[in-house]
C-alpha atoms as a PDB file:
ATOM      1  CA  UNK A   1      24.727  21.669  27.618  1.00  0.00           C
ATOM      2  CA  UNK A   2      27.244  21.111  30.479  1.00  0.00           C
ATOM      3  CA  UNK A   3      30.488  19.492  30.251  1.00  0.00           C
ATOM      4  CA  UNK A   4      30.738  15.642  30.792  1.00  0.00           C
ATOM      5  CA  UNK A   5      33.951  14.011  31.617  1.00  0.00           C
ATOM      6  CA  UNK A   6      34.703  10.356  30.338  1.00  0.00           C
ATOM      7  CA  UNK A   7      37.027   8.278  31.988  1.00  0.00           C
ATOM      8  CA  UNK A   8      38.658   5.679  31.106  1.00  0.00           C
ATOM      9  CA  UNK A   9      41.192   2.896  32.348  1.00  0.00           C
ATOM     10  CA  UNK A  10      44.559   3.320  30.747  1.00  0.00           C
ATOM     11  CA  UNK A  11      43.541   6.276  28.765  1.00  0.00           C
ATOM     12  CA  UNK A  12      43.278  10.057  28.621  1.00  0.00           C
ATOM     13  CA  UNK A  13      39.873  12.267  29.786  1.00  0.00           C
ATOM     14  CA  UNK A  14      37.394  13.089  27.067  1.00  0.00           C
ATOM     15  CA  UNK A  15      35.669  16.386  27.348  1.00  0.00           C
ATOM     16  CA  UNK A  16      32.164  16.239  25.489  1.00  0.00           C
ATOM     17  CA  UNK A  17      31.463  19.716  24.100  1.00  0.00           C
ATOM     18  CA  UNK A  18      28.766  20.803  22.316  1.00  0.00           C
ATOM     19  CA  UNK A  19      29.559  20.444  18.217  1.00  0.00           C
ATOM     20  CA  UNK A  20      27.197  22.702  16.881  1.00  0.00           C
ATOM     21  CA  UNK A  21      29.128  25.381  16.069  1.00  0.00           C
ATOM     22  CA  UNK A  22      31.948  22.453  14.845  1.00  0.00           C
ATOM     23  CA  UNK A  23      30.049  21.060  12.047  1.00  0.00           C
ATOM     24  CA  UNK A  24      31.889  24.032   9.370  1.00  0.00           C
ATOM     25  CA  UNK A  25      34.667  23.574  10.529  1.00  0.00           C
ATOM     26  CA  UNK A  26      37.393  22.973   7.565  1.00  0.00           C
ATOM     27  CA  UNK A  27      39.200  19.786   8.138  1.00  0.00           C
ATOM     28  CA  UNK A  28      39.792  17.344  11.138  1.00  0.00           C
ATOM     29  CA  UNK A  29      42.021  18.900  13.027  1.00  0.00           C
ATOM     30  CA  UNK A  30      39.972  21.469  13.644  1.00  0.00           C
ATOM     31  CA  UNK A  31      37.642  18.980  14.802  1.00  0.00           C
ATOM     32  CA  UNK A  32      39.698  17.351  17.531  1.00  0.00           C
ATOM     33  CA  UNK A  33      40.975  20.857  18.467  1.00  0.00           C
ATOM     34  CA  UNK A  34      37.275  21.403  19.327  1.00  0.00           C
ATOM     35  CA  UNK A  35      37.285  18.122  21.557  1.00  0.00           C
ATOM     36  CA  UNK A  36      40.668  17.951  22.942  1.00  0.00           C
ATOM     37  CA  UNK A  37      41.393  21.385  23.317  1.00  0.00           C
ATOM     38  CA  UNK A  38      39.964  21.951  26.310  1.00  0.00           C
ATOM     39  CA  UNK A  39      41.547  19.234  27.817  1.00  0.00           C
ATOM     40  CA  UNK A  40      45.131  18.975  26.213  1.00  0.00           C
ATOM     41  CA  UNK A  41      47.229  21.754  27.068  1.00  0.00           C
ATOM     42  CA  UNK A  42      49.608  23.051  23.638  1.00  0.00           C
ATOM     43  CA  UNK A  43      52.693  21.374  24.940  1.00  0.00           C
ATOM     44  CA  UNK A  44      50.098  17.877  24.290  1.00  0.00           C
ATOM     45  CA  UNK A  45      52.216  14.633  22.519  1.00  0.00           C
ATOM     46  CA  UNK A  46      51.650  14.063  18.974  1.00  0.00           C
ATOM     47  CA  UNK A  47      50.651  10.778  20.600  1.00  0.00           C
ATOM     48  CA  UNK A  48      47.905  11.910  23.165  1.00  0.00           C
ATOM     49  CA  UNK A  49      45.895  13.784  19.946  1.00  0.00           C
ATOM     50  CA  UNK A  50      46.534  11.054  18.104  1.00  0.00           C
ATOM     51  CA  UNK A  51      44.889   8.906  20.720  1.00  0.00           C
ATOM     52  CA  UNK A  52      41.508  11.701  20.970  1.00  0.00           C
ATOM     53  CA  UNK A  53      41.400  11.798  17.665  1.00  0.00           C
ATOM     54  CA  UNK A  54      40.939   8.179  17.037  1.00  0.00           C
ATOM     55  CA  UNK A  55      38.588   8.017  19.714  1.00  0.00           C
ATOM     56  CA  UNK A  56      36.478  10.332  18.294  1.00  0.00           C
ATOM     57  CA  UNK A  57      36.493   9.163  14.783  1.00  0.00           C
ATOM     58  CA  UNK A  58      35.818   5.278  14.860  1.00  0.00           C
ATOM     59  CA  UNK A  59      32.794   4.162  12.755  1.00  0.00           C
ATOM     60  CA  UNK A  60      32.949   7.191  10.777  1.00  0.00           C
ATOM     61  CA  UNK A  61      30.068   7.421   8.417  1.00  0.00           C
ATOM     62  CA  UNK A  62      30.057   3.122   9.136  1.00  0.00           C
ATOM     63  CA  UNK A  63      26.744   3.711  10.905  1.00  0.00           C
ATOM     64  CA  UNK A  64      23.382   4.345  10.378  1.00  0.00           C
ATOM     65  CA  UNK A  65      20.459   4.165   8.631  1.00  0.00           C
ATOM     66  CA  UNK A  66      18.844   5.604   4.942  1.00  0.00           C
ATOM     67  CA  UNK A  67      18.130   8.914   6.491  1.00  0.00           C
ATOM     68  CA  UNK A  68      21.332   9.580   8.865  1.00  0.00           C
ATOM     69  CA  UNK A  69      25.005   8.481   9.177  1.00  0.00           C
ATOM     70  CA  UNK A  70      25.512   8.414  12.833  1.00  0.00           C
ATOM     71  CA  UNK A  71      26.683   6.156  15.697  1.00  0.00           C
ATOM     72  CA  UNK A  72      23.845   6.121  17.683  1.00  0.00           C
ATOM     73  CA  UNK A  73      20.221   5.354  18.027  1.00  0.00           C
ATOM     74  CA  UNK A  74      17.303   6.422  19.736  1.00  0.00           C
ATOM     75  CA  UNK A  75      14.960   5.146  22.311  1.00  0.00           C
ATOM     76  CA  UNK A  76      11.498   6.274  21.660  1.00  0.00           C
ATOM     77  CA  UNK A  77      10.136   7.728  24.948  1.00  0.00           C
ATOM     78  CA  UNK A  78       6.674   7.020  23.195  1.00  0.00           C
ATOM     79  CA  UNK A  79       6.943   2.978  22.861  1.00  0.00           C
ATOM     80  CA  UNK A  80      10.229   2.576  24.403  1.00  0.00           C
ATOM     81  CA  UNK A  81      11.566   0.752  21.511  1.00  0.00           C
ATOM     82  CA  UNK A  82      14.871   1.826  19.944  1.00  0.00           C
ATOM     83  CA  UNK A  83      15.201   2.735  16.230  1.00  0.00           C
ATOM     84  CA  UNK A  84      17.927   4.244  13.817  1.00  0.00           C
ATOM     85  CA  UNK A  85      15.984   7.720  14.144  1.00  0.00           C
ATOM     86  CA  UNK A  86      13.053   9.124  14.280  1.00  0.00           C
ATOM     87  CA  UNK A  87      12.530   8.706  10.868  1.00  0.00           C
ATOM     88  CA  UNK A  88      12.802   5.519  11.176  1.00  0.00           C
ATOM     89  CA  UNK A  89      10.693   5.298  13.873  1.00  0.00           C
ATOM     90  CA  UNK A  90       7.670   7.019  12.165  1.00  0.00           C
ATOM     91  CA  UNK A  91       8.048   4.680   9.085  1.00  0.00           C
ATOM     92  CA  UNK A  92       7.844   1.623  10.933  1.00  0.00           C
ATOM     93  CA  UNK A  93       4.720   2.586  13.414  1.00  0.00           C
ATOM     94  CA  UNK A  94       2.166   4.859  11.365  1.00  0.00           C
ATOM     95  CA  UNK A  95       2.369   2.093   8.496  1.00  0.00           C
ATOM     96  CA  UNK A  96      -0.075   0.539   7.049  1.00  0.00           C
ATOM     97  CA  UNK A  97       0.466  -2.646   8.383  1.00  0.00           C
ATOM     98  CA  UNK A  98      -0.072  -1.205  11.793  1.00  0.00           C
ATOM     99  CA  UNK A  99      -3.334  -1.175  13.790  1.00  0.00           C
ATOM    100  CA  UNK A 100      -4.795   2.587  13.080  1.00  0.00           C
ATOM    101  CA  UNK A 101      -5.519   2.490  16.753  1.00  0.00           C
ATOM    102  CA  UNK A 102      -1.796   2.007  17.593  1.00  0.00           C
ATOM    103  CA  UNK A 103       0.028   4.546  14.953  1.00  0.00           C
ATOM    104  CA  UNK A 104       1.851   7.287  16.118  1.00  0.00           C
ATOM    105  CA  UNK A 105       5.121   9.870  15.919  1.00  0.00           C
ATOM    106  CA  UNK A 106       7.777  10.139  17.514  1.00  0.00           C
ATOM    107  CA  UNK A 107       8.190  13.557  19.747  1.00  0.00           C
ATOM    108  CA  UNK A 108      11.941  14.254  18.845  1.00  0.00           C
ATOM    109  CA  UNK A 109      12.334  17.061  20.975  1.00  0.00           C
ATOM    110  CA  UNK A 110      11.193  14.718  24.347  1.00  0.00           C
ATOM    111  CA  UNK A 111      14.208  11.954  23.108  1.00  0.00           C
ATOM    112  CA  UNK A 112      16.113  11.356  26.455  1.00  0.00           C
ATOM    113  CA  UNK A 113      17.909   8.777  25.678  1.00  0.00           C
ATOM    114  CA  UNK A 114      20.601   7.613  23.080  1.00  0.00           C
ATOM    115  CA  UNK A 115      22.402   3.961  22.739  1.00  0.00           C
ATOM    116  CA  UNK A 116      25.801   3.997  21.344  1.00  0.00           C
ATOM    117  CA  UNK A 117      26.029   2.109  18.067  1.00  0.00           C
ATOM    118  CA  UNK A 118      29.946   0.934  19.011  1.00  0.00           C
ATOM    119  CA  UNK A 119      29.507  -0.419  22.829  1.00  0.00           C
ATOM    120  CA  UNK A 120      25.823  -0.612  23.220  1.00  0.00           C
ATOM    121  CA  UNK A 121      25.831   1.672  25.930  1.00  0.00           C
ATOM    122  CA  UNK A 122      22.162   3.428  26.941  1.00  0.00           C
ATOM    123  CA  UNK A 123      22.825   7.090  28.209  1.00  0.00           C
ATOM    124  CA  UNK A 124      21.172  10.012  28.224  1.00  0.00           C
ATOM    125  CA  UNK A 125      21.246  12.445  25.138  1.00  0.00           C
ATOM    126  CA  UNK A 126      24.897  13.825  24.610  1.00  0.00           C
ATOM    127  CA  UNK A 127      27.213  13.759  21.506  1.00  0.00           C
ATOM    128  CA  UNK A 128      30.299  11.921  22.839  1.00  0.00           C
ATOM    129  CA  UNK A 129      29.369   8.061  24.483  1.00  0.00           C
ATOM    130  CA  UNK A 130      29.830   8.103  27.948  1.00  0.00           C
ATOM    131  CA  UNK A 131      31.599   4.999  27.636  1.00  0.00           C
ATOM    132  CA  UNK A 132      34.168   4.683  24.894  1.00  0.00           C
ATOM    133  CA  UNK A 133      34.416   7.997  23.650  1.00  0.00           C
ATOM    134  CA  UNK A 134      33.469   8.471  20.612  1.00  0.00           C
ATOM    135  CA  UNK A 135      31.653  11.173  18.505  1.00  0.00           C
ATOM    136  CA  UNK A 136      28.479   9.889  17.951  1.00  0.00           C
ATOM    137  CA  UNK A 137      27.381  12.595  15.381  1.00  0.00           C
ATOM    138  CA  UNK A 138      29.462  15.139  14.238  1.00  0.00           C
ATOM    139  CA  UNK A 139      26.570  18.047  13.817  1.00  0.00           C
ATOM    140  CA  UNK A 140      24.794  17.718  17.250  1.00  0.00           C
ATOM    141  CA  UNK A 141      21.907  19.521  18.238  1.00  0.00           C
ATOM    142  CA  UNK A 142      20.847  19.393  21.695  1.00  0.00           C
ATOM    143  CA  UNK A 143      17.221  21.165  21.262  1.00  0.00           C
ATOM    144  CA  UNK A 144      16.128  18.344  18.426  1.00  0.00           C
ATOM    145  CA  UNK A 145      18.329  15.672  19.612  1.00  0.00           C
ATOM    146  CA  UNK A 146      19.913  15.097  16.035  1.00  0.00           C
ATOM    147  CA  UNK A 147      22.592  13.408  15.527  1.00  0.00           C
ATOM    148  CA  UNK A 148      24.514  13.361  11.813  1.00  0.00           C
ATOM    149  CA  UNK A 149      27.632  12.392  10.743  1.00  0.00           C
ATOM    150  CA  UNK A 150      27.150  14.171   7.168  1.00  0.00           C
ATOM    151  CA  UNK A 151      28.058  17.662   7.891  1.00  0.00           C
ATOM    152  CA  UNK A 152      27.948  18.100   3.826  1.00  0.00           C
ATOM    153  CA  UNK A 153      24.364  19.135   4.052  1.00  0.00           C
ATOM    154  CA  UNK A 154      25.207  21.892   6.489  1.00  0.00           C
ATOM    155  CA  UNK A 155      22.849  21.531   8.794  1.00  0.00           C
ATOM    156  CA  UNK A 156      21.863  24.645  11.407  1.00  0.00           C
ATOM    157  CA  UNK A 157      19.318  25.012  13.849  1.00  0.00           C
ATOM    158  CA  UNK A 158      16.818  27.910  13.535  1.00  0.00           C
ATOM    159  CA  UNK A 159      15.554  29.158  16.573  1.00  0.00           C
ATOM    160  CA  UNK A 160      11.910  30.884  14.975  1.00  0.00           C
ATOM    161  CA  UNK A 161      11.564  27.348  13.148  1.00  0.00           C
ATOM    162  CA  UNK A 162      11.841  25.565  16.534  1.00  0.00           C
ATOM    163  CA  UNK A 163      13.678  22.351  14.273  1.00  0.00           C
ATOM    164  CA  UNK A 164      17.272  22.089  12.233  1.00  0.00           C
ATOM    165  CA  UNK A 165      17.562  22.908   8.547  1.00  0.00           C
ATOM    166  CA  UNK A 166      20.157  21.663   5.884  1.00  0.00           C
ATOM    167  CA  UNK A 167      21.826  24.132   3.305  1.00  0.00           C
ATOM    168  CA  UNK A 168      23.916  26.554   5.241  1.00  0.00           C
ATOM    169  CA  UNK A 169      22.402  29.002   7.385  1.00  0.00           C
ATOM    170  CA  UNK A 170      23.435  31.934   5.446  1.00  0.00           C
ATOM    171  CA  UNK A 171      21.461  30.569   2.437  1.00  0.00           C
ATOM    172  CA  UNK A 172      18.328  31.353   4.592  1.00  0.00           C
ATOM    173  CA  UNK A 173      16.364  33.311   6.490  1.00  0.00           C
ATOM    174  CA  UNK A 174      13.087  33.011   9.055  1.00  0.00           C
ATOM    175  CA  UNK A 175       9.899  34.902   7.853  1.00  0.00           C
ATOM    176  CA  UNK A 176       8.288  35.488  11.293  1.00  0.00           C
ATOM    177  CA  UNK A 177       4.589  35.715   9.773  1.00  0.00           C
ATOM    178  CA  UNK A 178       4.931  32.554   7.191  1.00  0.00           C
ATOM    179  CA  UNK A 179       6.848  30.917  10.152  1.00  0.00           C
ATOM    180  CA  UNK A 180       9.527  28.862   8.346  1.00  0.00           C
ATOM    181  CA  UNK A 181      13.212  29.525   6.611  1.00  0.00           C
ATOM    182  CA  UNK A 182      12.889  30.938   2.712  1.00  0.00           C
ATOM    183  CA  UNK A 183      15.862  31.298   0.509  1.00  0.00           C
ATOM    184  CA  UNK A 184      17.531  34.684   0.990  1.00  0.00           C
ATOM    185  CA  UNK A 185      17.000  35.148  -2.819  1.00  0.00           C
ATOM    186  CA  UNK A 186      13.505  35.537  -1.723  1.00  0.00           C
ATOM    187  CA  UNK A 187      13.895  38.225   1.418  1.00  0.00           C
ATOM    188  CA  UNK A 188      12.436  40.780  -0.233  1.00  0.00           C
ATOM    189  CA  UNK A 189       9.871  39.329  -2.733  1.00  0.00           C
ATOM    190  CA  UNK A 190       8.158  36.333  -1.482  1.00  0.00           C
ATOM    191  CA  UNK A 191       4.402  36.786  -0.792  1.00  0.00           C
ATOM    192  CA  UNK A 192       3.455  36.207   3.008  1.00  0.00           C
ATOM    193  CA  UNK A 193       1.110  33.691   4.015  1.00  0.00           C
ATOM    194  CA  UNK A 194       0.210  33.127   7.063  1.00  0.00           C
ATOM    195  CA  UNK A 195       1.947  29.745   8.445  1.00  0.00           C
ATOM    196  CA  UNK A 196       2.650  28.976   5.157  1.00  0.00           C
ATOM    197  CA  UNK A 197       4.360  25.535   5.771  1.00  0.00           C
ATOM    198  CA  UNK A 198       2.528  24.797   8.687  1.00  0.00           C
ATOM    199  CA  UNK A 199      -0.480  22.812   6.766  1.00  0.00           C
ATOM    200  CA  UNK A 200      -0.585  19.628   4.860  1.00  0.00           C
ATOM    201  CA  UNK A 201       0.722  19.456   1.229  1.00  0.00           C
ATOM    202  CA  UNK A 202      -2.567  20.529  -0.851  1.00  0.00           C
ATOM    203  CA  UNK A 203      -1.851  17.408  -2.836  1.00  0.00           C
ATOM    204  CA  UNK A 204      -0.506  14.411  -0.964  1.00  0.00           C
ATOM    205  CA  UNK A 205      -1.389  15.709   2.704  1.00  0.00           C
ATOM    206  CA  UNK A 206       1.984  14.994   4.236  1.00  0.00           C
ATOM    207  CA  UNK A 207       2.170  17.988   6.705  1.00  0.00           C
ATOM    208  CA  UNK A 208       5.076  20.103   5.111  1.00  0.00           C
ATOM    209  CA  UNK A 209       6.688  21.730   8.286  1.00  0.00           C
ATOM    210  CA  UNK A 210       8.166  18.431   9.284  1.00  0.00           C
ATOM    211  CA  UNK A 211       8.799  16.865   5.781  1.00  0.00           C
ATOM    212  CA  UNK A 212      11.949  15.237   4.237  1.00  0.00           C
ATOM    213  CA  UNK A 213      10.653  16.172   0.839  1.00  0.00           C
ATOM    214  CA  UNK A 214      12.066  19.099  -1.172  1.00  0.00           C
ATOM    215  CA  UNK A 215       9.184  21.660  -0.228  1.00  0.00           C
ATOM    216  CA  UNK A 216       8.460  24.986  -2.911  1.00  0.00           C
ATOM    217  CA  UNK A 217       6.659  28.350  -2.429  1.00  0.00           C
ATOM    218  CA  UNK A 218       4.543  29.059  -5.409  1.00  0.00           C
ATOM    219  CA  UNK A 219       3.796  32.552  -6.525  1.00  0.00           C
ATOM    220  CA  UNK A 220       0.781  32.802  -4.658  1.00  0.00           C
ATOM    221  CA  UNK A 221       2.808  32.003  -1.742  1.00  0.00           C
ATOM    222  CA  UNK A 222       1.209  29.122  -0.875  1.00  0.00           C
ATOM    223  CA  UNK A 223       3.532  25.841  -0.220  1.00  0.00           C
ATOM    224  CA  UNK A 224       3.467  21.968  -1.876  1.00  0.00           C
ATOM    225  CA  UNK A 225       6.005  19.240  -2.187  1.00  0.00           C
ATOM    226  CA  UNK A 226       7.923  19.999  -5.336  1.00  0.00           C
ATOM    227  CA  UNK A 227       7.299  16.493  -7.026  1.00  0.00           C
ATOM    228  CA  UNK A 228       3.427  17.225  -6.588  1.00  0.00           C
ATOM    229  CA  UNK A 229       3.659  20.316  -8.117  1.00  0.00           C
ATOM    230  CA  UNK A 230       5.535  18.627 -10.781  1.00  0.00           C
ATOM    231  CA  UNK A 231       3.043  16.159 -10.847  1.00  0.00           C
ATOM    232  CA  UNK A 232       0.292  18.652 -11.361  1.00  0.00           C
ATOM    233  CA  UNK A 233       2.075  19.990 -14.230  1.00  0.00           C
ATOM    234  CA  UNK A 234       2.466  16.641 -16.024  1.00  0.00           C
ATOM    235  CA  UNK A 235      -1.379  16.647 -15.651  1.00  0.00           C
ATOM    236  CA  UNK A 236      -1.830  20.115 -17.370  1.00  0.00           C
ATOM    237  CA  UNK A 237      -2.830  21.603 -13.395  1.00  0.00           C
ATOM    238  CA  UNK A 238      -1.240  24.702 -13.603  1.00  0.00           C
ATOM    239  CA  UNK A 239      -3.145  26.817 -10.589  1.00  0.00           C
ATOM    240  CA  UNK A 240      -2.929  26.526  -6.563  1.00  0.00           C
ATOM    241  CA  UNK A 241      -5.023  24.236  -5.422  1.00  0.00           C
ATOM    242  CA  UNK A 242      -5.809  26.233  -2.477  1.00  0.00           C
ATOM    243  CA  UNK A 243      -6.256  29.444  -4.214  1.00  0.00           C
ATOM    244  CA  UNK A 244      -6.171  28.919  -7.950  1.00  0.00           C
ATOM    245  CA  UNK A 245      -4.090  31.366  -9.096  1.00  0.00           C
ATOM    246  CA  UNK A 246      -1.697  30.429 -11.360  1.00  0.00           C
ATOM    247  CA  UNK A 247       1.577  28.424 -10.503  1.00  0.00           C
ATOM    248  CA  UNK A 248       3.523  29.768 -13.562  1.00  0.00           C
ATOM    249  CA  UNK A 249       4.213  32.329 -16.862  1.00  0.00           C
ATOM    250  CA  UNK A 250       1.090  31.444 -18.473  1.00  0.00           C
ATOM    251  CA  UNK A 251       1.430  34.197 -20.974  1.00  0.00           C
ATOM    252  CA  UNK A 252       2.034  32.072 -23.806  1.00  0.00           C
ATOM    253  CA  UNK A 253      -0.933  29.905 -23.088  1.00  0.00           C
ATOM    254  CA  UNK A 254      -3.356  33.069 -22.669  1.00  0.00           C
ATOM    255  CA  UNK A 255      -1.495  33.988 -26.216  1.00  0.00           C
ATOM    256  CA  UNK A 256      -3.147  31.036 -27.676  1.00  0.00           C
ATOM    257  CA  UNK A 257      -6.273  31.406 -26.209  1.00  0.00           C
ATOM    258  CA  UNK A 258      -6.589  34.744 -27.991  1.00  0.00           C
ATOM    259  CA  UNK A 259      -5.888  32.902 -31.448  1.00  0.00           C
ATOM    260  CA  UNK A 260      -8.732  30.491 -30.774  1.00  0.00           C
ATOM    261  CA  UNK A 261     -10.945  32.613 -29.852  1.00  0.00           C
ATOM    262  CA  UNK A 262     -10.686  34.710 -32.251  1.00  0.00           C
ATOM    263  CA  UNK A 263     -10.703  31.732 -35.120  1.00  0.00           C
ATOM    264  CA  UNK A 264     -13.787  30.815 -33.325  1.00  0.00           C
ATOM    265  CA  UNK A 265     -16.223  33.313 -33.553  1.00  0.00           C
ATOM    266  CA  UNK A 266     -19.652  32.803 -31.092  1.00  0.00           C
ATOM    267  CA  UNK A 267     -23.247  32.374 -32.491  1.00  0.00           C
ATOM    268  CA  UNK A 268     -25.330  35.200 -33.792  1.00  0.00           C
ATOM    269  CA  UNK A 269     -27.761  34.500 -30.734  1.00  0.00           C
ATOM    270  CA  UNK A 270     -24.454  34.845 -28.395  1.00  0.00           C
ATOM    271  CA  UNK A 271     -22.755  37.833 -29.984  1.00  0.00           C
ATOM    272  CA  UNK A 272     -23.936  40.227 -27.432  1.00  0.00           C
ATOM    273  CA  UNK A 273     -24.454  37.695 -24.661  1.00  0.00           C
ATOM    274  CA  UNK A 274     -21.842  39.548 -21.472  1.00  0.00           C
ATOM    275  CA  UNK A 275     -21.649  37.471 -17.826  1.00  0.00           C
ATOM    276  CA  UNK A 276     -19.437  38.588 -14.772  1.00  0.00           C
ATOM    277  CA  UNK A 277     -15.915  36.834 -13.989  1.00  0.00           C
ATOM    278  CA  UNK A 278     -13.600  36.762 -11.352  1.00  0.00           C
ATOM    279  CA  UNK A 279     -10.243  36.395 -11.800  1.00  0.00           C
ATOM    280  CA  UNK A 280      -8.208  34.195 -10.062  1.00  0.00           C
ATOM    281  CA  UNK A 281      -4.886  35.785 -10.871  1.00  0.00           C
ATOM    282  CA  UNK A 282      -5.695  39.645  -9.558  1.00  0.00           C
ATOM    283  CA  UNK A 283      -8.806  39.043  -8.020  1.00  0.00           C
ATOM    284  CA  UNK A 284     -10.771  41.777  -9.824  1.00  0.00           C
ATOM    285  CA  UNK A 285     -14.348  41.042 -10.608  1.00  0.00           C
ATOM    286  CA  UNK A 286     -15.382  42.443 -14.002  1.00  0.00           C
ATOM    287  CA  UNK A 287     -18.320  42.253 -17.091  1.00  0.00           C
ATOM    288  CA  UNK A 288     -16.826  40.557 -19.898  1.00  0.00           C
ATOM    289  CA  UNK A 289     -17.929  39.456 -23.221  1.00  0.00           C
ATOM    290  CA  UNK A 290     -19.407  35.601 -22.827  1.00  0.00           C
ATOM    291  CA  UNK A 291     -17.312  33.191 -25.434  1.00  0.00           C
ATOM    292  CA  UNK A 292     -17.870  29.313 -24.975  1.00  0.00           C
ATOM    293  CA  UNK A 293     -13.726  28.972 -24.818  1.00  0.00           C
ATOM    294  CA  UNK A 294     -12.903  30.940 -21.888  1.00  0.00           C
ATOM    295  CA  UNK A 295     -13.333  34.351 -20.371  1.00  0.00           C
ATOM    296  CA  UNK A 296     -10.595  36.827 -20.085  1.00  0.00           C
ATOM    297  CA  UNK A 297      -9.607  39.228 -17.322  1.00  0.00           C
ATOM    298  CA  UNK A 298      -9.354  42.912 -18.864  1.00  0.00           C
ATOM    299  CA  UNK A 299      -7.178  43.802 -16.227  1.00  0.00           C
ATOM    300  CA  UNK A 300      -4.444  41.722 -16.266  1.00  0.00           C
ATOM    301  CA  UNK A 301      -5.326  39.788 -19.444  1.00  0.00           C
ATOM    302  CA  UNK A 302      -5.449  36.545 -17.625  1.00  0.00           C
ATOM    303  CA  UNK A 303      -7.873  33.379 -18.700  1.00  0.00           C
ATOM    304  CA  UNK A 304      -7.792  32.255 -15.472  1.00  0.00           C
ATOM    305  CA  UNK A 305     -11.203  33.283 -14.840  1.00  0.00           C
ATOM    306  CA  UNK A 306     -14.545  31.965 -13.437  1.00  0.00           C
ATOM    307  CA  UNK A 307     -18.219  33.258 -14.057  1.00  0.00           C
ATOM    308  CA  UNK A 308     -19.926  34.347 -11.536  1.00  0.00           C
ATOM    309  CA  UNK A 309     -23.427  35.027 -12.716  1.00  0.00           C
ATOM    310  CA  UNK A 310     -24.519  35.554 -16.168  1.00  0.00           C
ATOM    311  CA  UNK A 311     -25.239  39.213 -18.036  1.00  0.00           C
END
């Protein structure tokens, strides 16, 4: 992003750098360093910071909208309308209320231009208003055109996702074959799945790459909002529903299972009755004895079976 200088009548030059690699920084001054430092030389009046910094920092975190604090909105290069963000944006044209012939998204990444939320001024994309100077988000990125004045959630930008990420960017890392940022706790055990977060939730259908909704990998490695998999489990669903293995320790379930089936003992007729299973779990296809409960997996003990054909 190239350097644009602000002018202004009876005041100093703003230099609008890029703030990406500003939004951990410590404490203000740091900050307006960042801005000003380019421009100010160290022998720079108390008075002539002073005068950048407050610049910079009117209608801090007084702006925006349920999604982002910022000072600036968007023009949608897809309706030409302006909105809050593209959050907003989406919300208010792929509603139901909206002709099904006229919903739509908004491409963030073709956003060309911004309007400052202090002096109303349209411009094109950049992170200090060409007009009054100030800081219209303090995390900036110039590749998704995001603006955000809430540096708490420590946004980054990763490069393999193509899209910025909250939590700190040492927290995470890019899985090139499941395409999308996993917790480093997970670098070394998480199942790969192909494009795992590039398909709709298996249970709602919002398409997960692009959510706002706390996303989880289950074991399977297969992803789903978090409240829907929650969900599920209120409604005693405890396997994938795109491959059915199970979603968690089920050992004490399978523990019962044995109890009841052997309390329950099958019909004379039945005693000798075997079918074939596969398992969901391992995957191993086996000859079990048939019981009217459930049919378990002699390989990894699981009842998270299925019959196949009978004996």
């Amino acid at each position: 992003m190239g350097d644009i200088v602000i002018e202004h009548s009876g005041s100093p030059h703003y230099e609008a750098l890029n703030l990406q690699n500003v939004t951990t920084s410590e404490n203000d001054a740091d900050l307006v360093q960042s801005f000003c430092g380019g421009y100010f030389p160290e022998a720079s009046t108390h008075e002539e910071k002073s005068t950048c910094t407050e610049a910079l920092d009117r209608g801090y975190f007084e702006y925006g909208c349920s999604h982002y604090r910022r000072r600036c909105r968007i023009r949608a290069p897809c309706c030409d309308e302006m909105f809050d963000c593209r959050h907003c944006h989406n919300e208010s044209k792929n509603n139901i209320n909206v002709d099904q012939k006229l919903r739509h998204e908004i491409p963030r990444h073709k956003v060309e231009r911004i309007i400052c939320s202090l002096c109303n001024t349209e411009q094109e994309v950049r992170q200090v208003c060409i007009n009054c100077g100030v800081c219209m988000g303090r995390y900036f990125c110039e590749t998704c055109k995001l603006f955000d004045d809430d540096i708490s959630k420590r946004q980054y930008h990763c490069n393999g996702c193509g899209i910025c990420r909250i939590g700190g960017m040492e927290n995470f890392f890019h899985c090139p074959k499941c395409r999308c940022c996993h917790s480093v706790l997970l670098r070394n055990s998480h199942p790969c799945v192909e494009g795992a977060m590039h398909h709709d939730c298996p249970v709602c259908f919002e398409y997960l790459f692009e959510s706002i909704n706390d996303v989880t990998v289950m074991p399977c490695g297969h992803t789903i909002h978090k409240n829907c998999l929650k969900e599920m489990q209120e409604h005693y669903q405890y396997a994938c529903p795109l491959c059915s293995k199970s979603v968690c320790d089920m050992s004490k379930v399978w523990e019962k299972f044995d109890m009841e089936i052997a309390a329950t003992p099958m019909p004379e007729p039945y005693q000798d009755k075997k079918v074939w299973i596969l398992c969901n779990d391992c995957g191993i296809t086996s000859e079990v004895q048939y019981h009217f409960v459930a049919q378990k997996c002699p390989c990894c003990k699981s009842y998270n079976t299925r019959q196949t054909r009978g004996g």
